[in-house]
Protein backbone atom coordinates (compact mmCIF):
# COMPACT_ATOMS: atom_id res chain seq x y z
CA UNK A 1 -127.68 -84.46 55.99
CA UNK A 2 -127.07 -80.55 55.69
CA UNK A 3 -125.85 -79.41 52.02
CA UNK A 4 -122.62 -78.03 51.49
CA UNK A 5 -122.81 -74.25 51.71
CA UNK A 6 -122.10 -72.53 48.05
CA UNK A 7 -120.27 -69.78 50.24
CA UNK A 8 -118.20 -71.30 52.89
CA UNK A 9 -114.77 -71.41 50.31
CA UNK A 10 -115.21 -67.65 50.52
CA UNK A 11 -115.17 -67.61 54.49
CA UNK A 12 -112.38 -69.59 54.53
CA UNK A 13 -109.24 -67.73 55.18
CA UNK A 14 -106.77 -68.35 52.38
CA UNK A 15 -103.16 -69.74 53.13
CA UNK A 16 -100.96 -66.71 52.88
CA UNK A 17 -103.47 -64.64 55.37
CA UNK A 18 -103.14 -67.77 57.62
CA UNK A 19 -99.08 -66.97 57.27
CA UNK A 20 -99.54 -63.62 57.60
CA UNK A 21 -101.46 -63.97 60.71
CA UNK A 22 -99.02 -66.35 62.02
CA UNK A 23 -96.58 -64.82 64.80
CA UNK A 24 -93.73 -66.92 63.52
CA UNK A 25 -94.02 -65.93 60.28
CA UNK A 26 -93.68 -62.58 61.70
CA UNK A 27 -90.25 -63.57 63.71
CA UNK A 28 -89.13 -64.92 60.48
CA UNK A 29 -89.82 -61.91 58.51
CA UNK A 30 -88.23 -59.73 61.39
CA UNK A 31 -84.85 -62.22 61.89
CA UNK A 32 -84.41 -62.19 57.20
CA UNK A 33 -84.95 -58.31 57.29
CA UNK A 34 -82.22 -57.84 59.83
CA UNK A 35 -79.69 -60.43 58.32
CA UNK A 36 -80.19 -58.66 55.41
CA UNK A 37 -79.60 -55.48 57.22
CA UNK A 38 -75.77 -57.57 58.65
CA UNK A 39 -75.17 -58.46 55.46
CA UNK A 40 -75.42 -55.16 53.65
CA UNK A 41 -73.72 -53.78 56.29
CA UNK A 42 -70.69 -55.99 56.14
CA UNK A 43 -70.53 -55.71 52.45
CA UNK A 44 -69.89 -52.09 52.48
CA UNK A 45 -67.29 -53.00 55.55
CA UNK A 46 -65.67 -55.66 53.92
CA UNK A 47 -62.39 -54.42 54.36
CA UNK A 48 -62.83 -53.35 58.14
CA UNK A 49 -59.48 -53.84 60.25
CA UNK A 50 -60.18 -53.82 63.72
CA UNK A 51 -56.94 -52.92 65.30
CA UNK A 52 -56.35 -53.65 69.04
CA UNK A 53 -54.93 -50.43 71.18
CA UNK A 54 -53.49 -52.62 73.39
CA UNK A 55 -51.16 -53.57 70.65
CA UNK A 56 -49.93 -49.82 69.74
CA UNK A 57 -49.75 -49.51 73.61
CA UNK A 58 -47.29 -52.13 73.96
CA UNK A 59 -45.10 -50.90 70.89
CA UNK A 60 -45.16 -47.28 72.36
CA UNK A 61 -43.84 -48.67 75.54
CA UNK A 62 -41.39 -50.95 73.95
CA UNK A 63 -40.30 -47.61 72.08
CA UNK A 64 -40.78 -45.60 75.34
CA UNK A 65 -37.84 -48.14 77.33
CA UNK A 66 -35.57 -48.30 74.62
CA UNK A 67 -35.07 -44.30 74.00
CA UNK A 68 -35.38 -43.88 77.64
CA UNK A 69 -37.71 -41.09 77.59
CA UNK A 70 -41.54 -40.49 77.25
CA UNK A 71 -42.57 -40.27 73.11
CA UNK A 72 -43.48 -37.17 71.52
CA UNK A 73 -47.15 -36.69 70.64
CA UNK A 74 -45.68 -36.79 66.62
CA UNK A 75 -43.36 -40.26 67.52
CA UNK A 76 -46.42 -41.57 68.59
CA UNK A 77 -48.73 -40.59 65.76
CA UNK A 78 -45.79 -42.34 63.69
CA UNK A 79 -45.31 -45.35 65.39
CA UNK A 80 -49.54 -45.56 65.67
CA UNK A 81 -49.14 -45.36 61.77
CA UNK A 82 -46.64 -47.46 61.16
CA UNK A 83 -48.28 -49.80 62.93
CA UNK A 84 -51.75 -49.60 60.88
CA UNK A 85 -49.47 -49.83 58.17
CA UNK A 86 -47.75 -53.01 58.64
CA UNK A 87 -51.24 -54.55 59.52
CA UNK A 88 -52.65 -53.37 56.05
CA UNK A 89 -49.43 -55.19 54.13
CA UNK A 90 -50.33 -58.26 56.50
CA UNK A 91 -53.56 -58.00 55.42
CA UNK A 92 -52.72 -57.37 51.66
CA UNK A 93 -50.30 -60.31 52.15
CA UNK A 94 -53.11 -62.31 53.31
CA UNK A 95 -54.98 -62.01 50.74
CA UNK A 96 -52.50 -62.73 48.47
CA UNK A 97 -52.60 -66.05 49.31
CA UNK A 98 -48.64 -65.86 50.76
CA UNK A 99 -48.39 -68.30 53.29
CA UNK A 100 -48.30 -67.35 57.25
CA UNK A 101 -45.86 -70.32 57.87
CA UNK A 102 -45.98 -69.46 61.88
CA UNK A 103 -44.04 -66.31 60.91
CA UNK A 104 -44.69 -62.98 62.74
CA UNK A 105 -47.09 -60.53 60.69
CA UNK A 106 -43.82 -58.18 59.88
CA UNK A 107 -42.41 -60.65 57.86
CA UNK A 108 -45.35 -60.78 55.96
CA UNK A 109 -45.80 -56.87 56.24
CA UNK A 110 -41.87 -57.11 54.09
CA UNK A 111 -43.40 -59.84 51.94
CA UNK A 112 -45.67 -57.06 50.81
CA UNK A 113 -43.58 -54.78 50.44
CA UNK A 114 -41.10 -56.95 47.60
CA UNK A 115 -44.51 -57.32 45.81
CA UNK A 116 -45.58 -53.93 45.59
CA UNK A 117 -41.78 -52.60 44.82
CA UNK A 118 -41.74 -55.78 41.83
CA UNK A 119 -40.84 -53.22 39.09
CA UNK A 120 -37.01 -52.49 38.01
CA UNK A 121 -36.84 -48.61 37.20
CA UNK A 122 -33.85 -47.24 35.48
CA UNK A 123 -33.35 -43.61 35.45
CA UNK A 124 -33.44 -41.20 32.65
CA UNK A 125 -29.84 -39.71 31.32
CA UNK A 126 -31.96 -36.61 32.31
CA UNK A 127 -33.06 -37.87 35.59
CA UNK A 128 -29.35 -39.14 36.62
CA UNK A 129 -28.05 -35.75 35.90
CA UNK A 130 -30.72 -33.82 37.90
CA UNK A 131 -30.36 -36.21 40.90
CA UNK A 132 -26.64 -35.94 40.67
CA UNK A 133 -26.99 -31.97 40.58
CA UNK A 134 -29.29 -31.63 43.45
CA UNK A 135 -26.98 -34.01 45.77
CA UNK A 136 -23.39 -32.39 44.81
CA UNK A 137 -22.55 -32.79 48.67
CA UNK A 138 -23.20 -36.12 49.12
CA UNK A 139 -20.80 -36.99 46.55
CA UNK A 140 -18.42 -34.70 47.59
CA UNK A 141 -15.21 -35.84 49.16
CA UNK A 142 -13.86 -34.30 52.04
CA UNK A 143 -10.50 -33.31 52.71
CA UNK A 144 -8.12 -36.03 53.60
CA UNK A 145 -4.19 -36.48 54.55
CA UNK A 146 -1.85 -38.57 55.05
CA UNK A 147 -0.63 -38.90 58.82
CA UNK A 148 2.15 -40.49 60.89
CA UNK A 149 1.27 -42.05 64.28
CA UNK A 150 3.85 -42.14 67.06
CA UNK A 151 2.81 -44.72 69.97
CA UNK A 152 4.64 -43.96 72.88
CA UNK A 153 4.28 -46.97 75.44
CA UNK A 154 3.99 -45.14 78.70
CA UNK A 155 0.75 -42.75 79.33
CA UNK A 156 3.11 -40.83 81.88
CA UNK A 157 4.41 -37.20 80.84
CA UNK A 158 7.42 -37.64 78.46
CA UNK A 159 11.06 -36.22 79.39
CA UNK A 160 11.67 -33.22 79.10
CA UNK A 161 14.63 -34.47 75.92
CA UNK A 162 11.22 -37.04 74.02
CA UNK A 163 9.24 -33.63 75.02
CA UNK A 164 11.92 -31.24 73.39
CA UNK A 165 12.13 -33.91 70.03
CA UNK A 166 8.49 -33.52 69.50
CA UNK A 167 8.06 -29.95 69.72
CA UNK A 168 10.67 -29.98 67.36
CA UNK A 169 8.97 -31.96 65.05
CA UNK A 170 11.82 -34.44 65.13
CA UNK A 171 11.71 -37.80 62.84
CA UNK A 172 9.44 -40.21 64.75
CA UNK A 173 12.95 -42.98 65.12
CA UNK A 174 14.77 -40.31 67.02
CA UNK A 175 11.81 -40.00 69.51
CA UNK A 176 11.49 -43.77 70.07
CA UNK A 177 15.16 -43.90 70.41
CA UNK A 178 14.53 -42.13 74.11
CA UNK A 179 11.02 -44.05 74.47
CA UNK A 180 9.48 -47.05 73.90
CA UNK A 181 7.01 -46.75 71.68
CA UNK A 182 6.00 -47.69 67.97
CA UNK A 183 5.26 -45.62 64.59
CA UNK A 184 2.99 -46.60 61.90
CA UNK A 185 1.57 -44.35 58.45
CA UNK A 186 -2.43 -43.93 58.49
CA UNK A 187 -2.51 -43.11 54.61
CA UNK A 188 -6.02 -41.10 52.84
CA UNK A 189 -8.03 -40.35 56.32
CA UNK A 190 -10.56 -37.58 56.44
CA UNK A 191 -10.81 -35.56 59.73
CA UNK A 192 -14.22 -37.36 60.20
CA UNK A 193 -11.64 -40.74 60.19
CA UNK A 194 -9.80 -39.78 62.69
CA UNK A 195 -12.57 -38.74 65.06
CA UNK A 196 -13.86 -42.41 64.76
CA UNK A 197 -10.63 -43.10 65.95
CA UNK A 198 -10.21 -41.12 68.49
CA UNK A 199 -11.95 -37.73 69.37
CA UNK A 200 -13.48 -34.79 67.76
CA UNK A 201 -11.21 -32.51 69.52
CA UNK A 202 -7.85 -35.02 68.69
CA UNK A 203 -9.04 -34.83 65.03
CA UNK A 204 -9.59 -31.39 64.50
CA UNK A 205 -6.38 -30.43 66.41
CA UNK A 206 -4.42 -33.11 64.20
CA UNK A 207 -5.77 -31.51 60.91
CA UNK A 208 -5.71 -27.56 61.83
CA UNK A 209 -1.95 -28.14 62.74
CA UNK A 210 0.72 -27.26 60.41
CA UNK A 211 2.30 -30.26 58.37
CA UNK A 212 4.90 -32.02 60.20
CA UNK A 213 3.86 -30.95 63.82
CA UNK A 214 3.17 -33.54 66.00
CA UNK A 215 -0.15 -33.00 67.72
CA UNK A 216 -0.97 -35.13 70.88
CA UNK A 217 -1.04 -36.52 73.37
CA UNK A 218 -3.99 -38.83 73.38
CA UNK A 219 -4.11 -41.44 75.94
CA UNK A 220 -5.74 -44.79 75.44
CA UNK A 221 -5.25 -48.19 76.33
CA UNK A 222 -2.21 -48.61 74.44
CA UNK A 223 -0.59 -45.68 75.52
CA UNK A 224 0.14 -42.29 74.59
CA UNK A 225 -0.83 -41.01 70.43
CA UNK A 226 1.30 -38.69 68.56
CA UNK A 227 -0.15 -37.82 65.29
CA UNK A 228 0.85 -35.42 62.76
CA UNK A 229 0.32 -34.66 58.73
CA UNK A 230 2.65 -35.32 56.28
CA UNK A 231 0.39 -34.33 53.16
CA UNK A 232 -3.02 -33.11 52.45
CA UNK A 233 -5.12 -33.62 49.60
CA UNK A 234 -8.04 -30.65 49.01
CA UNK A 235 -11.95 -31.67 49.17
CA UNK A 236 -12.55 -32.95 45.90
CA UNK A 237 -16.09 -32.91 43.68
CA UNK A 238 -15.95 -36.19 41.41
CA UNK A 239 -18.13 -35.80 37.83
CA UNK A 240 -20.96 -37.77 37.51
CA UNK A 241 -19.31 -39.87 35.19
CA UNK A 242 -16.81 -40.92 38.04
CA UNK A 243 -19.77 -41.66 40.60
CA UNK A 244 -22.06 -42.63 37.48
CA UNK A 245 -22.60 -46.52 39.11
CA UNK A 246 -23.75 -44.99 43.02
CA UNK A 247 -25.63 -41.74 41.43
CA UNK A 248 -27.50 -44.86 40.04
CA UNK A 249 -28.62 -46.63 42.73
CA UNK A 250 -29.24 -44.65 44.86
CA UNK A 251 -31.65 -42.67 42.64
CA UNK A 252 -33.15 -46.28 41.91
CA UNK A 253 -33.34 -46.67 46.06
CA UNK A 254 -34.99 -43.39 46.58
CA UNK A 255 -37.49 -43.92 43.70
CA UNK A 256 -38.28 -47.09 44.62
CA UNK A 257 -39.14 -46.40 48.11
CA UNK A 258 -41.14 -43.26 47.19
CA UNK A 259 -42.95 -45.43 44.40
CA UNK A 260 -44.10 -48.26 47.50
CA UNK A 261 -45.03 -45.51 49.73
CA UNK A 262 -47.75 -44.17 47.37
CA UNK A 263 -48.87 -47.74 46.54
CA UNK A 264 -49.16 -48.19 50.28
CA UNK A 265 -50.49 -44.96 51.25
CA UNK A 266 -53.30 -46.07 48.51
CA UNK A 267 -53.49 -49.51 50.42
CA UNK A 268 -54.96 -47.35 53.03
CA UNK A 269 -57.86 -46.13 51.48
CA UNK A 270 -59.15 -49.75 50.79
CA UNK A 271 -60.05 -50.04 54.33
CA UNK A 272 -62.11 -48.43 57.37
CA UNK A 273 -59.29 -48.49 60.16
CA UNK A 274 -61.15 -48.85 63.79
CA UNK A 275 -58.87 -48.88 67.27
CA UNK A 276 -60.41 -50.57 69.62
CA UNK A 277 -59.42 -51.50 73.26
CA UNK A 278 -59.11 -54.90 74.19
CA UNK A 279 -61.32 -57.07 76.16
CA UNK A 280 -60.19 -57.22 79.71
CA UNK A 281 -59.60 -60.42 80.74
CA UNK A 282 -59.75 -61.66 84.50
């Protein structure tokens, strides 16, 4: 019987060559190196947001119909953003934890928003009297008078007697004495009233004619409208002390919204934003 050979333990191939030799240890090596690859790769990506074109198409046409016109090339860059935007707060939302509850994502995109405007600001004595200065027309009010309205039933051409009375400026009861018709007192309105009443030309007729002049007519529904002014009060600039209470909130309603726009323009630097078409499907 042959003796052992001192040597063969060096001739035999030890176990990692036999691995390293091995095609499937190769395959093995090759599939770990390029998970590893995925995985670094979607740790740098973890906040991509793939967002679907054919959803900004669709709200572009939705926009498109209701305006009745093609968009702009800067309505569409806005509505594109606004878009991107609302999916970030859905995102944000998301992660949260606030419940999807089978709502749509905009709900969620305003759930986002309450959290990120949280904070109650109050303004500075300071910043109530700078806001106040640099908005003096807003709280400006506008010229206003009081006004009598004659009705007259009929939208035919008055007699030549109602006609006579009301270039006249006759009292309203003497004109409805020759023709049906009704009078009532519009007390405090503003020129910009009376054109939500009735016209822009009827209004600014009505408050460039002299006091006591009936103006008209102005046929509607109801008939024909006689109006004229029986006082005026001058535009008028309250103090800030008078307007203190609105001069307040709506500085807090500016600030506020300025103060969640910067949080949400940072919101979009957290993520890598990529448009992609959608998958066509047969």
């Amino acid at each position: 019987m042959p003796e052992p050979n001192p040597d063969s333990t060096q001739q035999t191939p030890s176990l990692a060559r036999l691995l390293l030799l091995e095609p499937t240890t190769h395959f093995f090596a090759i599939a770990l190196a390029i998970f590893a690859l995925y995985w670094w790769a979607d740790s740098r990506n973890g906040n991509l947001l793939e967002i679907d074109q054919r959803e900004i198409d669709a709200r572009l046409f939705m926009q498109e119909m209701s305006v009745g016109e093609p968009l702009s090339e800067e309505q569409r860059d806005f509505i594109t953003s606004s878009y991107v935007e609302e999916q970030i707060l859905v995102q944000e939302a998301l992660a949260l934890g606030l419940d999807n509850d089978a709502r749509i994502h905009d709900l969620l995109a305003q759930k986002m928003r309450h959290v990120l405007s949280g904070d109650i600001i109050q303004p500075t004595a300071e910043e109530l009297q700078n806001y106040y200065a640099q908005n003096l027309n807003r709280y400006r009010e506008p010229p206003t008078a009081n006004v009598e309205e004659l009705v007259l039933n009929s939208r035919d051409p008055v007699a030549d007697e109602v006609r006579s009375l009301l270039e006249l400026a006759a009292n309203s009861a003497d004109i409805i004495a020759l023709a049906e018709g009704d009078a009532s007192a519009i007390a405090g309105v503003s020129e910009q009233d009376l054109r939500n009443i009735f016209d822009a030309d009827f209004a600014s007729r009505v408050f460039a004619a002299t006091a006591g002049e009936w103006t008209g007519p102005f046929i509607s529904n109801r008939g024909q409208h006689w109006l004229r002014v029986i006082d005026r009060t001058p535009e008028y600039l309250p103090t800030l002390e008078e307007v203190s209470d609105r001069v307040r909130l709506e500085w807090i309603a500016e600030e506020e919204e300025a103060r969640l726009q910067d949080s949400i323009d940072a919101l979009w630097n957290k993520y890598t934003i990529r448009i992609v078409e959608g998958n066509n499907e047969e």
